[in-house]
C-alpha atoms as a PDB file:
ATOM      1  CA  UNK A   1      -4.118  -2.536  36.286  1.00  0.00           C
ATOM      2  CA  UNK A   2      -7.200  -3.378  33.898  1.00  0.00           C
ATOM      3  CA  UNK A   3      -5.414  -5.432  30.942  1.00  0.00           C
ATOM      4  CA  UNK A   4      -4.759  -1.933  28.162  1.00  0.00           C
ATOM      5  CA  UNK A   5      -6.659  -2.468  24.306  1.00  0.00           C
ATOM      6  CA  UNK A   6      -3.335  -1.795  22.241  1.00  0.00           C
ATOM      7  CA  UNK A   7      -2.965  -0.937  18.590  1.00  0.00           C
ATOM      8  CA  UNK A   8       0.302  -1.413  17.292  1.00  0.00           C
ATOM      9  CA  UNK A   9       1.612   0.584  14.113  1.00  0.00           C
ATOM     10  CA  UNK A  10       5.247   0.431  11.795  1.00  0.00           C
ATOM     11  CA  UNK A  11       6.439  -0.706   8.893  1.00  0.00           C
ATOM     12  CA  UNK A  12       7.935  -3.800   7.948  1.00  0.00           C
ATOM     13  CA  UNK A  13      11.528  -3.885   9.975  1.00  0.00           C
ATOM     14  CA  UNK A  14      10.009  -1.610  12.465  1.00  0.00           C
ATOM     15  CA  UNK A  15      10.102  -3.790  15.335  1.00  0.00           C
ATOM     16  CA  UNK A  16       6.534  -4.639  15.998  1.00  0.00           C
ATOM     17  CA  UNK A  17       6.681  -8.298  16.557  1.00  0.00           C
ATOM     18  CA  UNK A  18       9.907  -8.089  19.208  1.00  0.00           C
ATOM     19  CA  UNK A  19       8.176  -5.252  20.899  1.00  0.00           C
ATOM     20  CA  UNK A  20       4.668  -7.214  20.893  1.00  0.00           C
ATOM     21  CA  UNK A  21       6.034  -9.868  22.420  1.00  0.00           C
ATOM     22  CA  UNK A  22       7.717  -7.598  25.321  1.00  0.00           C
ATOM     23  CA  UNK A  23       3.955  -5.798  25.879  1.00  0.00           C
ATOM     24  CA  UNK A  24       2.660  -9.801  25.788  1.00  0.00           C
ATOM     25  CA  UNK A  25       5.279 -10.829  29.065  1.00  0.00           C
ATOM     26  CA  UNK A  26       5.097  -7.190  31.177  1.00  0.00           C
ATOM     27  CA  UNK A  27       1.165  -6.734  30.688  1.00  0.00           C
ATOM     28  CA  UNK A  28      -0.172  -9.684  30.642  1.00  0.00           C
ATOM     29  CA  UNK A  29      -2.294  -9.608  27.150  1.00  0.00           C
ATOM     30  CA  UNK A  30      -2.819 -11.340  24.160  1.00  0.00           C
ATOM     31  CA  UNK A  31      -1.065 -11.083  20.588  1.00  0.00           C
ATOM     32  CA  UNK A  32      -2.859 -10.682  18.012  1.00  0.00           C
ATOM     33  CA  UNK A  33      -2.195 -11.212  14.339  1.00  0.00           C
ATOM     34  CA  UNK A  34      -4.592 -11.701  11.241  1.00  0.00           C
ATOM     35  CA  UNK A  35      -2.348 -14.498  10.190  1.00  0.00           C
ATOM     36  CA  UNK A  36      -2.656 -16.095  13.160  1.00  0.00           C
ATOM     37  CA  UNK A  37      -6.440 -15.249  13.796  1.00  0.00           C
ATOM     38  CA  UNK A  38      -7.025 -16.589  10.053  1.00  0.00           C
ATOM     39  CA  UNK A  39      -4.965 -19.670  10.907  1.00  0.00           C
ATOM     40  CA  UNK A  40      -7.272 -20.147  14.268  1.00  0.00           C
ATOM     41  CA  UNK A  41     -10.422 -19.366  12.329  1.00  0.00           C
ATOM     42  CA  UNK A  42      -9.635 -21.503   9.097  1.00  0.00           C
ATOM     43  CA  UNK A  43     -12.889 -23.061   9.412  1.00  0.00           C
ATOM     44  CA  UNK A  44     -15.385 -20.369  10.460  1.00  0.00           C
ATOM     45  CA  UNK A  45     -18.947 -20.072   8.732  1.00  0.00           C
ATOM     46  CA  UNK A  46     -18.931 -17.823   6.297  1.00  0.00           C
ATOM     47  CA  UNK A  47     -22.343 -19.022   4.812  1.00  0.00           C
ATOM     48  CA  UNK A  48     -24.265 -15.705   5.608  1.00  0.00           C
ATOM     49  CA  UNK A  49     -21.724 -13.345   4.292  1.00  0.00           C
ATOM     50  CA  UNK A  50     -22.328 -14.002   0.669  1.00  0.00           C
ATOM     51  CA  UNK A  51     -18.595 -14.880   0.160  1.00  0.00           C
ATOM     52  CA  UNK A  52     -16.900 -17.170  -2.927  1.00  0.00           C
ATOM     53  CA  UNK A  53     -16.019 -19.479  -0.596  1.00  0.00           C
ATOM     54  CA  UNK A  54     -17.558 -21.048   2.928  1.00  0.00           C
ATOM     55  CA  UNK A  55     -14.590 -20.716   5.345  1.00  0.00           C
ATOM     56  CA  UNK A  56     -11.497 -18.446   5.346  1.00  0.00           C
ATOM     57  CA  UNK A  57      -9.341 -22.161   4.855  1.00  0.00           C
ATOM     58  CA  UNK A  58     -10.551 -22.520   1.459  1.00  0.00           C
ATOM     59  CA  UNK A  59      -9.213 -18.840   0.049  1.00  0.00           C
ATOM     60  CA  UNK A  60      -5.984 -19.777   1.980  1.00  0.00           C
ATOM     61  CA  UNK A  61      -5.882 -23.233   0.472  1.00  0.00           C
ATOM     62  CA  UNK A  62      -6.355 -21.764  -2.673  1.00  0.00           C
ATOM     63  CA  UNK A  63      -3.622 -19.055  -2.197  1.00  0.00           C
ATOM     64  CA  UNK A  64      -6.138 -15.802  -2.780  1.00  0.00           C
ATOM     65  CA  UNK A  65      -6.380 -13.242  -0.875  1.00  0.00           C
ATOM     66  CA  UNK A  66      -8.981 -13.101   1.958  1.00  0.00           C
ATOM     67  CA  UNK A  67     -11.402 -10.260   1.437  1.00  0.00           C
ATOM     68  CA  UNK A  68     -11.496  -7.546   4.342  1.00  0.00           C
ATOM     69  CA  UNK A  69     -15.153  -8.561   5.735  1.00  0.00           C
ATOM     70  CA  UNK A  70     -13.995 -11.834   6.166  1.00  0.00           C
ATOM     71  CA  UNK A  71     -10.905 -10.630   7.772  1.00  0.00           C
ATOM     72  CA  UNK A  72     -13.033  -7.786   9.792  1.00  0.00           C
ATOM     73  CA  UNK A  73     -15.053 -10.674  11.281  1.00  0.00           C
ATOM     74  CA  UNK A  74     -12.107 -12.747  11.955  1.00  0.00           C
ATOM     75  CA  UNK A  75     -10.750 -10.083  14.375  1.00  0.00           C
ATOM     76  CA  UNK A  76     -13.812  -9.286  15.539  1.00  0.00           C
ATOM     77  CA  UNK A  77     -14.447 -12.872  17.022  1.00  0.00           C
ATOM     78  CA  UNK A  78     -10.248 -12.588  18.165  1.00  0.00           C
ATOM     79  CA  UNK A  79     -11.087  -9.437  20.209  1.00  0.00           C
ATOM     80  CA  UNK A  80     -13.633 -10.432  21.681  1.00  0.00           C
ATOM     81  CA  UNK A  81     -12.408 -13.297  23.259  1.00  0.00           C
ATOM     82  CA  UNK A  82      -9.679 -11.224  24.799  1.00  0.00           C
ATOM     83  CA  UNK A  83      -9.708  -9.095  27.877  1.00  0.00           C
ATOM     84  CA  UNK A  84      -6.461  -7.281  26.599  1.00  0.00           C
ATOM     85  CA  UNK A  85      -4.541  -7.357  23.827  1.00  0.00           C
ATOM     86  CA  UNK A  86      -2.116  -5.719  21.506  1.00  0.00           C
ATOM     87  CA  UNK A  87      -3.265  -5.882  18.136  1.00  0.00           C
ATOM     88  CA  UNK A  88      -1.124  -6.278  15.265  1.00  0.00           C
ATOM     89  CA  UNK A  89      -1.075  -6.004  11.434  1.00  0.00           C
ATOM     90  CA  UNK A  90      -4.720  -5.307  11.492  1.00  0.00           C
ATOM     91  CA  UNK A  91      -6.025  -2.228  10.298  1.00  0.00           C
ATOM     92  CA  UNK A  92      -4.384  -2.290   6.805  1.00  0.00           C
ATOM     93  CA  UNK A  93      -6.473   0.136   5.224  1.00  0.00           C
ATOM     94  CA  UNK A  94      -8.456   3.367   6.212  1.00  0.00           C
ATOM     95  CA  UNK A  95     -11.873   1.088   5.982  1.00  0.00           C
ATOM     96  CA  UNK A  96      -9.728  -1.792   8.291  1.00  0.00           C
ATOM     97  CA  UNK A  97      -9.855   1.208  10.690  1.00  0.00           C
ATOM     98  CA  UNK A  98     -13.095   2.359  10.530  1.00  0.00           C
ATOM     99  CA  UNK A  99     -14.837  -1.181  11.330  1.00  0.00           C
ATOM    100  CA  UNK A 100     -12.052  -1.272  14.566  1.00  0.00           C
ATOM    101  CA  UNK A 101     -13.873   1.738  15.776  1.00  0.00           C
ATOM    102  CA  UNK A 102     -16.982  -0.814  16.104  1.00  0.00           C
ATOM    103  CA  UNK A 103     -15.230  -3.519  17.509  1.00  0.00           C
ATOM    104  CA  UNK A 104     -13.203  -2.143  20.569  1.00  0.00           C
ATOM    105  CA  UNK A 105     -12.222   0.691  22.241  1.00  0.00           C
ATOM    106  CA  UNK A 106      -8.189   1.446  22.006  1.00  0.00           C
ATOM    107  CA  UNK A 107      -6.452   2.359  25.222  1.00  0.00           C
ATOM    108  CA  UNK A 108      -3.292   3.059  22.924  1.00  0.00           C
ATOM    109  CA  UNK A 109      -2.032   3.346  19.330  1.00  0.00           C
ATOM    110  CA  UNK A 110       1.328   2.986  19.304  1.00  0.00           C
ATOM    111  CA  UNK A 111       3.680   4.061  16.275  1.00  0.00           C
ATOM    112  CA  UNK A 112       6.981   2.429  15.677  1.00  0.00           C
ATOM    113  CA  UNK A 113       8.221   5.225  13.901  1.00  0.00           C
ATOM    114  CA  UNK A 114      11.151   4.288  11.935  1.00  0.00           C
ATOM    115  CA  UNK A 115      13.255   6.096   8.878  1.00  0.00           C
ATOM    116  CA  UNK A 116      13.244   4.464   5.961  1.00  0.00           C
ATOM    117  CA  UNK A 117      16.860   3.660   5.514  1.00  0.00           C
ATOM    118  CA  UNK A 118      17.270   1.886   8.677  1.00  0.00           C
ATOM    119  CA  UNK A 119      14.069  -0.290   7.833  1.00  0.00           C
ATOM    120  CA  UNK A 120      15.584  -0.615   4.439  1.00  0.00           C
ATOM    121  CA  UNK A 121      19.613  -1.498   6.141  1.00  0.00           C
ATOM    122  CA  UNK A 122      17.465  -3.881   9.104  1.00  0.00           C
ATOM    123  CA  UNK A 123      15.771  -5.640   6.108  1.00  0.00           C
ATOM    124  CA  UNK A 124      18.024  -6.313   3.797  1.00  0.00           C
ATOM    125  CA  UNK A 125      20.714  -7.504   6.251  1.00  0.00           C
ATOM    126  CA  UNK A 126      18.595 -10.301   7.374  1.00  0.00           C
ATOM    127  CA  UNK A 127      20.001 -13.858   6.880  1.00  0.00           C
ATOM    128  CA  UNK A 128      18.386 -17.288   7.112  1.00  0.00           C
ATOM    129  CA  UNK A 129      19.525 -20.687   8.326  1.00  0.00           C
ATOM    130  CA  UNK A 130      17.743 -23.074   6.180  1.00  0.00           C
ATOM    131  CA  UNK A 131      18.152 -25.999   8.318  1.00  0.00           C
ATOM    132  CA  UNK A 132      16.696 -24.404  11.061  1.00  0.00           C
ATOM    133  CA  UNK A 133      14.611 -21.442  10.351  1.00  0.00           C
ATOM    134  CA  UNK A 134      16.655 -18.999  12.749  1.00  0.00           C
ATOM    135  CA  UNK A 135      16.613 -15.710  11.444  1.00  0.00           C
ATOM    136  CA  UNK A 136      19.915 -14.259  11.740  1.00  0.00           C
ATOM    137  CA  UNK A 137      21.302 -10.720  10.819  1.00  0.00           C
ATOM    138  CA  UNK A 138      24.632  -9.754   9.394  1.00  0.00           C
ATOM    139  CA  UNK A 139      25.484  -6.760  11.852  1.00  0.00           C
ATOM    140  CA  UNK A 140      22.736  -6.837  14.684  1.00  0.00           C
ATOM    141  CA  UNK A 141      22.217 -10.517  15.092  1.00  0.00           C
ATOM    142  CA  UNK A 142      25.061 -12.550  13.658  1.00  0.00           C
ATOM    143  CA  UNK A 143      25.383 -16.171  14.538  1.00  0.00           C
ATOM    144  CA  UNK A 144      28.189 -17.174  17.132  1.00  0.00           C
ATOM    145  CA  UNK A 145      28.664 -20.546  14.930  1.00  0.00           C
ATOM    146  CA  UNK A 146      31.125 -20.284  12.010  1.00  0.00           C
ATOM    147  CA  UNK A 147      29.080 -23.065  10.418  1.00  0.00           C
ATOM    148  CA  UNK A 148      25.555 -21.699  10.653  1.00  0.00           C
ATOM    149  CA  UNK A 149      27.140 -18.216   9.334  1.00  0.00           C
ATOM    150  CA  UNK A 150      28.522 -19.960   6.355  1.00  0.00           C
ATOM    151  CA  UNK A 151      24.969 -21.480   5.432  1.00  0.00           C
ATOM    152  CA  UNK A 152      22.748 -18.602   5.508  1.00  0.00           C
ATOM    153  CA  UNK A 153      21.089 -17.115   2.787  1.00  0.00           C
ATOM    154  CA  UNK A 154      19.168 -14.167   2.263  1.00  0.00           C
ATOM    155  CA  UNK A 155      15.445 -14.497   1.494  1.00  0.00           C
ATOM    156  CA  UNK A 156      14.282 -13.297  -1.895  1.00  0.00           C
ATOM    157  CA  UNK A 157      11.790 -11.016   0.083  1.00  0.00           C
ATOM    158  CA  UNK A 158      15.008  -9.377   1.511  1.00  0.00           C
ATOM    159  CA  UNK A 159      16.469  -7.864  -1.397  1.00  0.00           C
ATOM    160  CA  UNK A 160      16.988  -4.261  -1.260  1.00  0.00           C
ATOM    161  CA  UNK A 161      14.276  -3.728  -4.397  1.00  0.00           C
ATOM    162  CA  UNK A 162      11.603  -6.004  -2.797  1.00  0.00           C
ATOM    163  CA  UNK A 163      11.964  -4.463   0.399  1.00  0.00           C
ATOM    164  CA  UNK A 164      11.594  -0.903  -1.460  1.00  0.00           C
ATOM    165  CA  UNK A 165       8.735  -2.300  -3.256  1.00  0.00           C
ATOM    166  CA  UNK A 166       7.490  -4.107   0.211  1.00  0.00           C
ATOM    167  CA  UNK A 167       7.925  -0.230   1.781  1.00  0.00           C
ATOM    168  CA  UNK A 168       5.975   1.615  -0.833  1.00  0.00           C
ATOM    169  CA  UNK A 169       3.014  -0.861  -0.437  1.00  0.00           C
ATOM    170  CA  UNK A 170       3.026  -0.181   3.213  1.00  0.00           C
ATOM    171  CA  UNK A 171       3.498   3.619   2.906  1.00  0.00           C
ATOM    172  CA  UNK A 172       0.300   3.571   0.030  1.00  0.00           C
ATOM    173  CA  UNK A 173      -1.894   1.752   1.976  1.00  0.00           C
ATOM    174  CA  UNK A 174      -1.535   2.206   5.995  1.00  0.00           C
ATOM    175  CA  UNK A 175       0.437   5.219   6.033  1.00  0.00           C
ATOM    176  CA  UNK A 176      -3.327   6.679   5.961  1.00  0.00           C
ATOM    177  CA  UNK A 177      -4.669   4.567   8.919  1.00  0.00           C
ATOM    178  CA  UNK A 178      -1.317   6.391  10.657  1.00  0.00           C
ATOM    179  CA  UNK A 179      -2.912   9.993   9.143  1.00  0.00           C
ATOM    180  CA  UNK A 180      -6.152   8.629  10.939  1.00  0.00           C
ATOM    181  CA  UNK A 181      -5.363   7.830  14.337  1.00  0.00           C
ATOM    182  CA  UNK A 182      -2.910  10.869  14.544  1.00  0.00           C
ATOM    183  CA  UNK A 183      -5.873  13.221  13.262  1.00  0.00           C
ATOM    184  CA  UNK A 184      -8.278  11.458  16.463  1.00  0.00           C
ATOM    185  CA  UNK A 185      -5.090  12.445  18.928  1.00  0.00           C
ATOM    186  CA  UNK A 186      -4.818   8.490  20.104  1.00  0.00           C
ATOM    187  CA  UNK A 187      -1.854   8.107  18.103  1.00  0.00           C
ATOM    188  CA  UNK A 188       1.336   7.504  20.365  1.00  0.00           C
ATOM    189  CA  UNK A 189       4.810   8.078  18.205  1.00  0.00           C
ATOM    190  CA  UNK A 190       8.019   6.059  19.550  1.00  0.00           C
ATOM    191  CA  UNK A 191      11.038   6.220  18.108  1.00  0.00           C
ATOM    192  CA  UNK A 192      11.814   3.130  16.848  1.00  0.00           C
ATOM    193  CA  UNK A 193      15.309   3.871  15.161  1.00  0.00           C
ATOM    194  CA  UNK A 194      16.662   3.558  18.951  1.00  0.00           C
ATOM    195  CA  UNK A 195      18.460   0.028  19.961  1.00  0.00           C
ATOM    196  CA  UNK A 196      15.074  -2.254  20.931  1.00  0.00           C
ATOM    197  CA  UNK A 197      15.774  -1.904  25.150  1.00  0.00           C
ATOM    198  CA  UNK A 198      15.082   1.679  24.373  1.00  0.00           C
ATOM    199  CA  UNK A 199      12.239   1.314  22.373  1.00  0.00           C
ATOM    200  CA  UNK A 200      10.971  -0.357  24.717  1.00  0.00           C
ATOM    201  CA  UNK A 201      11.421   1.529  27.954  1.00  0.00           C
ATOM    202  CA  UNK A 202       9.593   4.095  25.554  1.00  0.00           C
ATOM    203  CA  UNK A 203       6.238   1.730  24.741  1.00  0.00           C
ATOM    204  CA  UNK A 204       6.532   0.309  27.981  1.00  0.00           C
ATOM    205  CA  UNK A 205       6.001   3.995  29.735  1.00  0.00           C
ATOM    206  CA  UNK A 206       3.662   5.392  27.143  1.00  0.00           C
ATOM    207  CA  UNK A 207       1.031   2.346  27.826  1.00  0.00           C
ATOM    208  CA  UNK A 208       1.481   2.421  31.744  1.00  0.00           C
ATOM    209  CA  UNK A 209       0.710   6.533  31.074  1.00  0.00           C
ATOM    210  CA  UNK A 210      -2.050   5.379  28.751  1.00  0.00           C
ATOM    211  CA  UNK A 211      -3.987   2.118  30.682  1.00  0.00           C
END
């Protein structure tokens, strides 16, 4: 099988990054992120693009926000190093979307369609360890350790208002680039309120179908 071009679509708490990593092991492709394609591109040349600043390090360094060209370019450059790949958190926006059409051609866009509640309950139910990082949760994921379980603490982006707040940002602004690829009948919908094996054994068969 030719390595698939995937797209991959949800909300925060929808799954993306555990199912990523499952399409990453069974097909053989690469991940990728704008964080990490920023992190890998910190010092790129942006001295043609009429930008504030020369590289994408020095608006991370000074904690703005990178502006989408620079970003657009960024996964440009990621793409095309990559014979497959499953992209993800990239488009944000409808205009995020439009410049993908230029870059690559999809094999799949896959939706991790999840209700709100259960992203709101998988959320908020997260825990951290502090001395290690571990992300934990209270009913899916709880640690075995008595110890660690007595240490963990919720992160102040976990709170039931900031992850309300967190979902209505999402919903505003990429809800649309769902509207878009659904509209051009690429747009693959998987339940993602199902335990993640099933997920899975759902993305799994819709890309084999797809590729």
């Amino acid at each position: 099988m030719v390595q698939p071009r995937i797209l991959i679509l949800g909300a925060p708490g929808a799954g993306k990054g555990t199912q990523s990593a499952n399409i990453v092991d069974e097909f053989d492709v690469d991940h990728i992120t704008t964080g990490d394609a920023l992190r890998a591109n910190k010092g790129m040349d942006l001295s043609d693009m009429d930008t504030e600043y020369d590289t994408p390090g020095e608006y991370m360094d000074q904690g703005e926000l990178v502006p989408d060209k620079v970003v657009n370019a960024i996964v440009d450059e990621a793409l095309s190093q990559a014979d497959g790949f499953v992209l993800d958190g990239y488009p944000r926006n409808l205009d995020q979307a439009e410049e993908l059409e230029d870059m690559t051609d999809l094999d799949v866009v896959l939706y991790l369609d999840v209700d709100e509640e259960e992203l709101v309950h998988r959320l908020t139910g997260r825990r951290l360890d502090p001395e290690t990082g571990d992300i934990y949760h209270v009913e899916y994921n709880p640690p075995e350790d008595a110890d660690v379980e007595a240490r963990l603490e919720q992160r102040e982006d976990d709170t039931e208002e900031t992850v309300r707040e967190r979902l209505r940002v999402y919903e505003e602004n990429t809800e649309p680039v769902v509207e878009y690829y659904d509209e051009k009948g690429t747009l693959e919908r998987i339940d993602g309120n199902q335990a993640p094996d099933a997920v899975w054994e759902s993305v799994e068969e819709t890309i084999s179908d797809a590729a």
